[in-house]
PDB file of N, CA and C in Angstrom:
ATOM      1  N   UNK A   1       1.270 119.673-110.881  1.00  0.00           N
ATOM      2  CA  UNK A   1       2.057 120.686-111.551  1.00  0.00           C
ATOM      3  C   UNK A   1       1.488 120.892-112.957  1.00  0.00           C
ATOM      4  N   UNK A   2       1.176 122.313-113.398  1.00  0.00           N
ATOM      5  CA  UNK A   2       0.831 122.627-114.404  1.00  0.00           C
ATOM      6  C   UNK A   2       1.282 122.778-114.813  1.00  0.00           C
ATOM      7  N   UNK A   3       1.972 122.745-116.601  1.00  0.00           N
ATOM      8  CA  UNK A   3       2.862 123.257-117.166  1.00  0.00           C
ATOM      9  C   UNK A   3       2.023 123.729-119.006  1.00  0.00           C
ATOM     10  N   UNK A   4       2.845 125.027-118.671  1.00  0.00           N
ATOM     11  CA  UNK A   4       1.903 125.887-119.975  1.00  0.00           C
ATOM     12  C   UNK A   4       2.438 125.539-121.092  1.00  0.00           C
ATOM     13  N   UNK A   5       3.680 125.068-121.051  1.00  0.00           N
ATOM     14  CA  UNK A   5       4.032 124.964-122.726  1.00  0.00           C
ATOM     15  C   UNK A   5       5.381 123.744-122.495  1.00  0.00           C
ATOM     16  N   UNK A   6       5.201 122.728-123.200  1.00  0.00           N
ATOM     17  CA  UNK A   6       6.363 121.697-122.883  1.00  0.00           C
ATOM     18  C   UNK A   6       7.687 122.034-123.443  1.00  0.00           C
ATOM     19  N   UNK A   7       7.730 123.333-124.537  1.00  0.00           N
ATOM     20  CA  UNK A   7       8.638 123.840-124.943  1.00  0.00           C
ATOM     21  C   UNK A   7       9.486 125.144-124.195  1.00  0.00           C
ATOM     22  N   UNK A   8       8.649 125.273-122.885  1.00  0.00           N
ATOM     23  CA  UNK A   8       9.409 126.182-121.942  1.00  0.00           C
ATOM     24  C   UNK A   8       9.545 125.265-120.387  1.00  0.00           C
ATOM     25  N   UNK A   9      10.101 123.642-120.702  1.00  0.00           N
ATOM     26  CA  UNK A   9       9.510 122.910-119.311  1.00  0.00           C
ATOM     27  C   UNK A   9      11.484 122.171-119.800  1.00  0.00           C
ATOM     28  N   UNK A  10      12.147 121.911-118.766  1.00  0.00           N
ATOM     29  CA  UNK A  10      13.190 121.305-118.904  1.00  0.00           C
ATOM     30  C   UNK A  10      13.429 119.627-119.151  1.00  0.00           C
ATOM     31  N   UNK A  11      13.721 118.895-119.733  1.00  0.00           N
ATOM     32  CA  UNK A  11      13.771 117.645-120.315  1.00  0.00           C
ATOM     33  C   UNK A  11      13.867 117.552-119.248  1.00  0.00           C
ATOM     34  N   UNK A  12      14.492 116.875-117.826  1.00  0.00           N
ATOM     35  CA  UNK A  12      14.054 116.069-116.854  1.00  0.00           C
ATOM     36  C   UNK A  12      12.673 116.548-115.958  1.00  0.00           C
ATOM     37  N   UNK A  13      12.422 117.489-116.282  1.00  0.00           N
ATOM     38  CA  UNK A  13      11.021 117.735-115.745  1.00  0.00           C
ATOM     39  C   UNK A  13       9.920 116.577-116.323  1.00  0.00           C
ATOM     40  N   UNK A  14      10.184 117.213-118.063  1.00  0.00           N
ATOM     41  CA  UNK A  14       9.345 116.322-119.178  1.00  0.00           C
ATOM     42  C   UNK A  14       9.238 114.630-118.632  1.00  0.00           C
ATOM     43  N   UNK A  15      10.374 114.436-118.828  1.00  0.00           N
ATOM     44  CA  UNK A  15      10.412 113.051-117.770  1.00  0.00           C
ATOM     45  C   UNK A  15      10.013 112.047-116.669  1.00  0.00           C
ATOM     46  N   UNK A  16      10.189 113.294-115.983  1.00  0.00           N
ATOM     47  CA  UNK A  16       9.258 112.954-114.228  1.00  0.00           C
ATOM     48  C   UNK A  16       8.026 113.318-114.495  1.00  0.00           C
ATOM     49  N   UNK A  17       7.193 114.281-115.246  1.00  0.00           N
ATOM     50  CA  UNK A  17       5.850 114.118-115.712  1.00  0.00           C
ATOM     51  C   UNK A  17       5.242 112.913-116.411  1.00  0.00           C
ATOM     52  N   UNK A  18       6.476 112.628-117.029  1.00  0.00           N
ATOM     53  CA  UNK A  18       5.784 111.158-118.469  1.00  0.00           C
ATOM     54  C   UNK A  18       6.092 109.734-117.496  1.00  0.00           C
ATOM     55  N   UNK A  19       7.199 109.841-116.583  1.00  0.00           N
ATOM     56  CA  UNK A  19       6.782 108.749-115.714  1.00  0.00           C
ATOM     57  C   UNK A  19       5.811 108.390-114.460  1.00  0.00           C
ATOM     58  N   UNK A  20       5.396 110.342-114.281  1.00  0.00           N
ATOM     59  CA  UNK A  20       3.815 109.630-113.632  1.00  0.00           C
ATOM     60  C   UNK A  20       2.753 109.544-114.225  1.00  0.00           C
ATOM     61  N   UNK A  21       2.669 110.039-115.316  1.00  0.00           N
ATOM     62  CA  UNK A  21       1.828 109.396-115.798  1.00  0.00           C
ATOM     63  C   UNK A  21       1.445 108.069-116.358  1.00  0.00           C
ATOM     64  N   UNK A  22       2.650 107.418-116.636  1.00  0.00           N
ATOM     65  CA  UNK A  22       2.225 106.113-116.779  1.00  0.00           C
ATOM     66  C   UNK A  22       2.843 105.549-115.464  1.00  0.00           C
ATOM     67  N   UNK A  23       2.442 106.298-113.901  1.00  0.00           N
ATOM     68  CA  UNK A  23       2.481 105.617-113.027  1.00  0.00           C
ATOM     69  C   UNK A  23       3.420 104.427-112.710  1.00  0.00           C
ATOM     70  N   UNK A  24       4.874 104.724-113.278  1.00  0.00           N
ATOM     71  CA  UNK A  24       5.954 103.961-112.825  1.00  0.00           C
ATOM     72  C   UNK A  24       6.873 104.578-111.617  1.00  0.00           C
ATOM     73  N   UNK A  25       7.164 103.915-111.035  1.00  0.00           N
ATOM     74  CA  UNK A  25       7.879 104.654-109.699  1.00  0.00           C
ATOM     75  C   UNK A  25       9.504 104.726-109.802  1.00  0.00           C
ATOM     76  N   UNK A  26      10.191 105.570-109.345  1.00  0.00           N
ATOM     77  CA  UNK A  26      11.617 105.483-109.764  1.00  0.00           C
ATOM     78  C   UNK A  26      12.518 104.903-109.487  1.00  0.00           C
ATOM     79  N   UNK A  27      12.460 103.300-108.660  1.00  0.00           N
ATOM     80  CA  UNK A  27      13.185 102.673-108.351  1.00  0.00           C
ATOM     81  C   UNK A  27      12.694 101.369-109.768  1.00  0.00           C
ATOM     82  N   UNK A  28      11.659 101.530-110.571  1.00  0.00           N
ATOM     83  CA  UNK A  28      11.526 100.400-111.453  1.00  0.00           C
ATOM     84  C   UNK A  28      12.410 100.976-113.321  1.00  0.00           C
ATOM     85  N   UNK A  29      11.931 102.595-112.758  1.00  0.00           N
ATOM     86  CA  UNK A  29      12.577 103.004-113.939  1.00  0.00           C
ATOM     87  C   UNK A  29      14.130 103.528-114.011  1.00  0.00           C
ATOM     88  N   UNK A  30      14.484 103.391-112.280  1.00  0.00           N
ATOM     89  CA  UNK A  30      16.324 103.411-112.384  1.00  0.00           C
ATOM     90  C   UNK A  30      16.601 102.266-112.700  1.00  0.00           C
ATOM     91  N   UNK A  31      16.056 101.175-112.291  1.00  0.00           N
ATOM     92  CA  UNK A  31      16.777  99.577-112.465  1.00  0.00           C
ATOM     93  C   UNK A  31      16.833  99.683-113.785  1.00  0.00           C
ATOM     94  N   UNK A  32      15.872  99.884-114.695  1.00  0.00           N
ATOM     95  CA  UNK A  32      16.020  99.661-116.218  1.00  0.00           C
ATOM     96  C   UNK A  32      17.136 100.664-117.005  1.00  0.00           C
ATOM     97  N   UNK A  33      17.494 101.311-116.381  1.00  0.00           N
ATOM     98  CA  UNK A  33      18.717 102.509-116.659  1.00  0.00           C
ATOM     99  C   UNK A  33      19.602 102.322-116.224  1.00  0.00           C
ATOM    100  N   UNK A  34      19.861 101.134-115.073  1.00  0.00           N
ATOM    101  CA  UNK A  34      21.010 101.045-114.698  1.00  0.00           C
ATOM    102  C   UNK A  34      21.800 101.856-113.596  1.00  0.00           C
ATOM    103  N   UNK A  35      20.418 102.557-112.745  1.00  0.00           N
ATOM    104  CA  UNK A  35      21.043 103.703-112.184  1.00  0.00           C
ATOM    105  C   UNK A  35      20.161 103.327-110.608  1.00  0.00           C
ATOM    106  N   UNK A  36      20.826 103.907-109.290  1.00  0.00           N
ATOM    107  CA  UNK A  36      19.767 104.120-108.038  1.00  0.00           C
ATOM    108  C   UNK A  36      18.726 104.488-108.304  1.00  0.00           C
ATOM    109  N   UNK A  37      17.710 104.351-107.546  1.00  0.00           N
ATOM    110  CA  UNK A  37      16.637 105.656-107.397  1.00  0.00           C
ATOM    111  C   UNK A  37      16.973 106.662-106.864  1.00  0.00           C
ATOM    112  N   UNK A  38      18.166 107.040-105.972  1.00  0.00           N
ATOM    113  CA  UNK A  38      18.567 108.312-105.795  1.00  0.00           C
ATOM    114  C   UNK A  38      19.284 108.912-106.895  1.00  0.00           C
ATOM    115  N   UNK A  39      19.756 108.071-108.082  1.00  0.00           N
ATOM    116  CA  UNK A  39      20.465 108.696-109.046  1.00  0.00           C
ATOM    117  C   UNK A  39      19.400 109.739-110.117  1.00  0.00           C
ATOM    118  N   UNK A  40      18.463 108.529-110.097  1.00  0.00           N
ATOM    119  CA  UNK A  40      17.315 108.859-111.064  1.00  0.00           C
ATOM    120  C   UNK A  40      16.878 110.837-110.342  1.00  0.00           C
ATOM    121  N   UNK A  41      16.372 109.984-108.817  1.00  0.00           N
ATOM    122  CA  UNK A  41      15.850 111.367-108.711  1.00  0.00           C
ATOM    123  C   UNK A  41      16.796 112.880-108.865  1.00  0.00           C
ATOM    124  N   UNK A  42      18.022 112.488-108.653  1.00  0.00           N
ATOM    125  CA  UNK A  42      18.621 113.723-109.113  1.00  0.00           C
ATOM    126  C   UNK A  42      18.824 114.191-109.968  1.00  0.00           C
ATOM    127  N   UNK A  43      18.652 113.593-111.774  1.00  0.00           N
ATOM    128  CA  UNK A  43      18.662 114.013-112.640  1.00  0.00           C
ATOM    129  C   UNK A  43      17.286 114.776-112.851  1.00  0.00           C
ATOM    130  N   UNK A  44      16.179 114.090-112.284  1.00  0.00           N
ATOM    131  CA  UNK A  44      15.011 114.459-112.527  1.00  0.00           C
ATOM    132  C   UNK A  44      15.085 115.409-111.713  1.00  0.00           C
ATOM    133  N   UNK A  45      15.566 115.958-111.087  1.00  0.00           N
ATOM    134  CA  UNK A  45      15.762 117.241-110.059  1.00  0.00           C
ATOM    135  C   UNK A  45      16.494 118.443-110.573  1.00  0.00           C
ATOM    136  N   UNK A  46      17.470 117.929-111.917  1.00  0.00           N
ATOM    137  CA  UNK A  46      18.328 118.736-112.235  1.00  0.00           C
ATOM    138  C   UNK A  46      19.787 118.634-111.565  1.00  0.00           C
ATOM    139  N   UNK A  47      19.554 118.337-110.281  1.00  0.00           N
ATOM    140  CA  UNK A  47      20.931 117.692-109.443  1.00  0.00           C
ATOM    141  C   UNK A  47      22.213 117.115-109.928  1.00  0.00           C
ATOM    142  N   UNK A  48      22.172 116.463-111.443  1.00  0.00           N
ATOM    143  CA  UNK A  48      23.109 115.365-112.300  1.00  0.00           C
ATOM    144  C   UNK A  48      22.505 115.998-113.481  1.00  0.00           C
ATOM    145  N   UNK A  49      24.070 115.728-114.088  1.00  0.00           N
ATOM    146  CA  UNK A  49      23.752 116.550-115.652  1.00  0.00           C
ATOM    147  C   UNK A  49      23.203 115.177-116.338  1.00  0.00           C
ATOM    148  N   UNK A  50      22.352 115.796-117.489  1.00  0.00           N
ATOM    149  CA  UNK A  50      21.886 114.591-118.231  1.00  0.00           C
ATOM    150  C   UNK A  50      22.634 114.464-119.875  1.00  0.00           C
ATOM    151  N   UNK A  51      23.147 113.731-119.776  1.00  0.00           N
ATOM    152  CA  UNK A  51      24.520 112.989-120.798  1.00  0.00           C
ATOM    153  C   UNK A  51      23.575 112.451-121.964  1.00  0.00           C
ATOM    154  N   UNK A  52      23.450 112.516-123.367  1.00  0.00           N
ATOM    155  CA  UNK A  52      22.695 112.477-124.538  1.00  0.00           C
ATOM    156  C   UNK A  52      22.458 110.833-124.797  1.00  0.00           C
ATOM    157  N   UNK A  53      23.049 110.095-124.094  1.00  0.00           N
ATOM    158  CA  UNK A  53      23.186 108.315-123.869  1.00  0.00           C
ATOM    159  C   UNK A  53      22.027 108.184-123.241  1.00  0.00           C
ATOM    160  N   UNK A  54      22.033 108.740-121.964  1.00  0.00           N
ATOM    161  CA  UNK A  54      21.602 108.025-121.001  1.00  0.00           C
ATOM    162  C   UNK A  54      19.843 109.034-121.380  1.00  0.00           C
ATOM    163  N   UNK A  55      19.732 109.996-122.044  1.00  0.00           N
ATOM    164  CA  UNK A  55      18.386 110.406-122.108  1.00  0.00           C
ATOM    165  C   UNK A  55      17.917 109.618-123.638  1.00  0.00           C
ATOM    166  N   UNK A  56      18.523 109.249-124.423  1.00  0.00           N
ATOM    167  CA  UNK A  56      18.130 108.022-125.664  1.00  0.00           C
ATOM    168  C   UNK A  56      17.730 106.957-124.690  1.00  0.00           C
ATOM    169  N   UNK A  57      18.505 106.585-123.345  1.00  0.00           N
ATOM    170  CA  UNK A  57      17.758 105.044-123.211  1.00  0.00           C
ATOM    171  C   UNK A  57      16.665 105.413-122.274  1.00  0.00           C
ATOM    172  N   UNK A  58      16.529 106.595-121.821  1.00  0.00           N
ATOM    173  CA  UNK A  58      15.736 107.023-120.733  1.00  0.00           C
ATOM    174  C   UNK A  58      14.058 107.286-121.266  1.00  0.00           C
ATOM    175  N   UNK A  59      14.616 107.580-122.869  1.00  0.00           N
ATOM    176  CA  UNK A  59      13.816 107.904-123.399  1.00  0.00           C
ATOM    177  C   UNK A  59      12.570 106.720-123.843  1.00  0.00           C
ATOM    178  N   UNK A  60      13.726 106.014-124.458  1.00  0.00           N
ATOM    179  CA  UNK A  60      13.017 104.222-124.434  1.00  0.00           C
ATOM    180  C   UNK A  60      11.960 103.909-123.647  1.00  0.00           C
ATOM    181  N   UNK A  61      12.457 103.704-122.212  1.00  0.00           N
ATOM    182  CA  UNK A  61      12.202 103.329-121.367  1.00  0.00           C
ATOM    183  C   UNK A  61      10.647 104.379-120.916  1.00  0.00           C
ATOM    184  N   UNK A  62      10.696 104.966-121.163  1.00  0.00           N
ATOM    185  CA  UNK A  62       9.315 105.902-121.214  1.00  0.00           C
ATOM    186  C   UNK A  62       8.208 106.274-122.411  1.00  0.00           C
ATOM    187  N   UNK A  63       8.766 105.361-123.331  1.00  0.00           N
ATOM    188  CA  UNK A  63       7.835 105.166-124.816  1.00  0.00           C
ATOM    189  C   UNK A  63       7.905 106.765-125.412  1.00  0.00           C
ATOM    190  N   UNK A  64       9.006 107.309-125.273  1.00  0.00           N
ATOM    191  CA  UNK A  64       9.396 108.373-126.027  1.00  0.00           C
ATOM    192  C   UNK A  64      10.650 108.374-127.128  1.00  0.00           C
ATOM    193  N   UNK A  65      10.462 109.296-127.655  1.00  0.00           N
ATOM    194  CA  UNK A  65      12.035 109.419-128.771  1.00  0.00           C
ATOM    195  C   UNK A  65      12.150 110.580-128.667  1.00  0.00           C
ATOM    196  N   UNK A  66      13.802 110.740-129.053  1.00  0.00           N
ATOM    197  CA  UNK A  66      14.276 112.096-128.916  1.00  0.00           C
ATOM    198  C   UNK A  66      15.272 111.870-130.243  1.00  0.00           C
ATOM    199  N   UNK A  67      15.392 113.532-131.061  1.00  0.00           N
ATOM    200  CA  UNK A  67      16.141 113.071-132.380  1.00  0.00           C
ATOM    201  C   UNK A  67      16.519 114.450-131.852  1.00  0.00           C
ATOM    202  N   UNK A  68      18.214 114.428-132.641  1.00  0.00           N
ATOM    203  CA  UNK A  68      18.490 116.053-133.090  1.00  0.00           C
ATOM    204  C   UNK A  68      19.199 115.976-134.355  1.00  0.00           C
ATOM    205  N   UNK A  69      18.493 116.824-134.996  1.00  0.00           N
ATOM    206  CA  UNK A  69      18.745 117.328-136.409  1.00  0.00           C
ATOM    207  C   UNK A  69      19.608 118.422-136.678  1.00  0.00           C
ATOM    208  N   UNK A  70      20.334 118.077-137.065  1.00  0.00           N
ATOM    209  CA  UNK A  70      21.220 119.550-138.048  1.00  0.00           C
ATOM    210  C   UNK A  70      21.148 120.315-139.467  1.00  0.00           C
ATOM    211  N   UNK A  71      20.960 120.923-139.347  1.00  0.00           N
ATOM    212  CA  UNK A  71      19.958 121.748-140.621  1.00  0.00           C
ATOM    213  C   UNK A  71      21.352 122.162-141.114  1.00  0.00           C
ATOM    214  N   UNK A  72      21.469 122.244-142.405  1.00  0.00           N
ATOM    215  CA  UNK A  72      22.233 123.104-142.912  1.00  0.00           C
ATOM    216  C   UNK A  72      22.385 124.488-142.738  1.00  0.00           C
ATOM    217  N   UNK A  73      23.635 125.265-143.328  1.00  0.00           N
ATOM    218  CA  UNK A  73      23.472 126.562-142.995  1.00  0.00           C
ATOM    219  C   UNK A  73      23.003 127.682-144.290  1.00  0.00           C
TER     220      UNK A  73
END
């Protein structure tokens, strides 16, 4: 899967790309989340909404960070 711009690609997409690439399979990276591998794959499917908790530890777990900032008005 090609993807042209990671800023038009959906955070569990981003995800299931960054965990094959470092070639982890989704029953090693649900255990560390606390979740099935059928759970995993449905978020990564879009199937299950993804809750701002569980993509901070998801994030971990894939040597990523995620911040959100609030700018003044």
């Amino acid at each position: 899967m090609q993807i042209k711009s990671l800023f038009e690609t959906d955070i569990p997409t981003i995800l299931l790309l960054r965990r094959k690439a470092l070639r982890l399979n989704q029953s090693d990276v649900a255990k560390k989340l606390g979740l099935s591998a059928m759970g995993l794959s449905y978020l990564e499917t879009g199937k299950r909404e993804l809750k701002l908790t569980l993509l901070e530890k998801w994030t971990k777990v894939l040597g990523l960070e995620v911040f959100i900032e609030v700018k003044p008005k």
